[in-house]
Protein backbone atom coordinates (compact mmCIF):
# COMPACT_ATOMS: atom_id res chain seq x y z
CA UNK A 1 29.01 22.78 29.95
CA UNK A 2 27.95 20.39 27.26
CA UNK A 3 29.89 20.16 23.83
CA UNK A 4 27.69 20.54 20.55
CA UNK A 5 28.41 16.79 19.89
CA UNK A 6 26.31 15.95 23.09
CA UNK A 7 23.92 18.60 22.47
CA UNK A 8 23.46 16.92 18.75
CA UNK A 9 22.91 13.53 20.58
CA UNK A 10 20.38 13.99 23.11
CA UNK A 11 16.96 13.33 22.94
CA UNK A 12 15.92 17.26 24.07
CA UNK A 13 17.75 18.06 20.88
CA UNK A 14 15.58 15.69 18.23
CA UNK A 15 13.82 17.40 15.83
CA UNK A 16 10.00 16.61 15.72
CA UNK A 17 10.09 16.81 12.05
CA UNK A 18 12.79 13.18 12.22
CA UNK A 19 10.29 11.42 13.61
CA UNK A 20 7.03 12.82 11.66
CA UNK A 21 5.58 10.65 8.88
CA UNK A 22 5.59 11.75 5.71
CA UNK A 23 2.30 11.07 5.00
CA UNK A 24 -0.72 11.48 7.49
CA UNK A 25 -2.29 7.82 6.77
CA UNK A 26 -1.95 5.14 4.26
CA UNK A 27 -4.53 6.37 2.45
CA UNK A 28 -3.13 9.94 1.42
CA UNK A 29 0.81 7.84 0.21
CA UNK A 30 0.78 7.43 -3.26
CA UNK A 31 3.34 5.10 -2.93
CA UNK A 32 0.80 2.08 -1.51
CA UNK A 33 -2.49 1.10 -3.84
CA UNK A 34 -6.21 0.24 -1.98
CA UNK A 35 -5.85 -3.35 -2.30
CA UNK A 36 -9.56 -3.57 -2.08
CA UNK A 37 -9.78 -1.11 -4.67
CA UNK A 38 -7.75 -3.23 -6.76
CA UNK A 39 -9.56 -6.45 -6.77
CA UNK A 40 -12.87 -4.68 -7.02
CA UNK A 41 -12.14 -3.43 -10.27
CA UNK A 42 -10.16 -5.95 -11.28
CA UNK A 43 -13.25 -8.44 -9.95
CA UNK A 44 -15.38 -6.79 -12.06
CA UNK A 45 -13.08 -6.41 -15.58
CA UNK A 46 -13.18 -10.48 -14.93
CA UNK A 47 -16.68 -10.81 -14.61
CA UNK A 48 -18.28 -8.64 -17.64
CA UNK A 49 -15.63 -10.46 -19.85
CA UNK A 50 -16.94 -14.02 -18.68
CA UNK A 51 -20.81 -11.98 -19.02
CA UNK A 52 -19.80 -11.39 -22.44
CA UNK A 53 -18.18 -14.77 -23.64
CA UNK A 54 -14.54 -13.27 -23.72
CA UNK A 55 -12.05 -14.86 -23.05
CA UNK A 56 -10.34 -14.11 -19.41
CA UNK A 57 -6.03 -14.47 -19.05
CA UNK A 58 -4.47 -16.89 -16.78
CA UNK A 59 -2.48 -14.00 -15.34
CA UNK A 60 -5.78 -12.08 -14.79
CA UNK A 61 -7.00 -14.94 -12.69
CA UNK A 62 -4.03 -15.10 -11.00
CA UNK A 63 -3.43 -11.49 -10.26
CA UNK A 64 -7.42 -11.96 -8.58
CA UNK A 65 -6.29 -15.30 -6.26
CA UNK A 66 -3.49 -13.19 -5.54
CA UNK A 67 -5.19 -10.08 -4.46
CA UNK A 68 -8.06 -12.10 -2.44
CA UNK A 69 -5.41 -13.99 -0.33
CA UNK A 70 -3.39 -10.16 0.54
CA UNK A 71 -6.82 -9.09 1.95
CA UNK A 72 -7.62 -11.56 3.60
CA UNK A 73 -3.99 -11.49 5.08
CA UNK A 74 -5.43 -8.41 6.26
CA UNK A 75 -2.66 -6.70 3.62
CA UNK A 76 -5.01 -3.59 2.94
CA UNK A 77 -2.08 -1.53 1.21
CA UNK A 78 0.39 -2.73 -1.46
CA UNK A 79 3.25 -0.65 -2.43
CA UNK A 80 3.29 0.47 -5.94
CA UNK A 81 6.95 -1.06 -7.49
């Protein structure tokens, strides 16, 4: 007969639920951001300001570069801290 600390370390006993994400797909965590989302709208922010003679930040230019070089790192999720 098995004790119930081998019983507790077997792989019969493993809950499904342990090994279950949390959330079905990237797409449904709100912890990650659409990085193609991001640089889309951000993309566009850049572009109607330049359209419109305004002037366009250093760090928004940056944040763009930045964004362009994650996707095509193929980095299609970025967490959100």
């Amino acid at each position: 007969m098995r004790t119930a600390y081998e019983c507790r370390h077997t792989l019969e006993y493993a809950s499904p639920s342990a090994i279950t994400p949390r959330y079905p797909n990237a797409a449904s965590d709100p912890r990650l951001t659409n990085t193609a989302d991001k640089w889309r709208t951000l993309n566009r922010q850049v572009r109607d300001k330049e359209w419109n003679g305004e002037p366009v930040t250093n760090a928004e230019r940056d944040k763009l570069a930045t964004l362009k070089q994650a996707l095509n790192d193929d980095k299609h999720y970025t967490p959100n801290f």
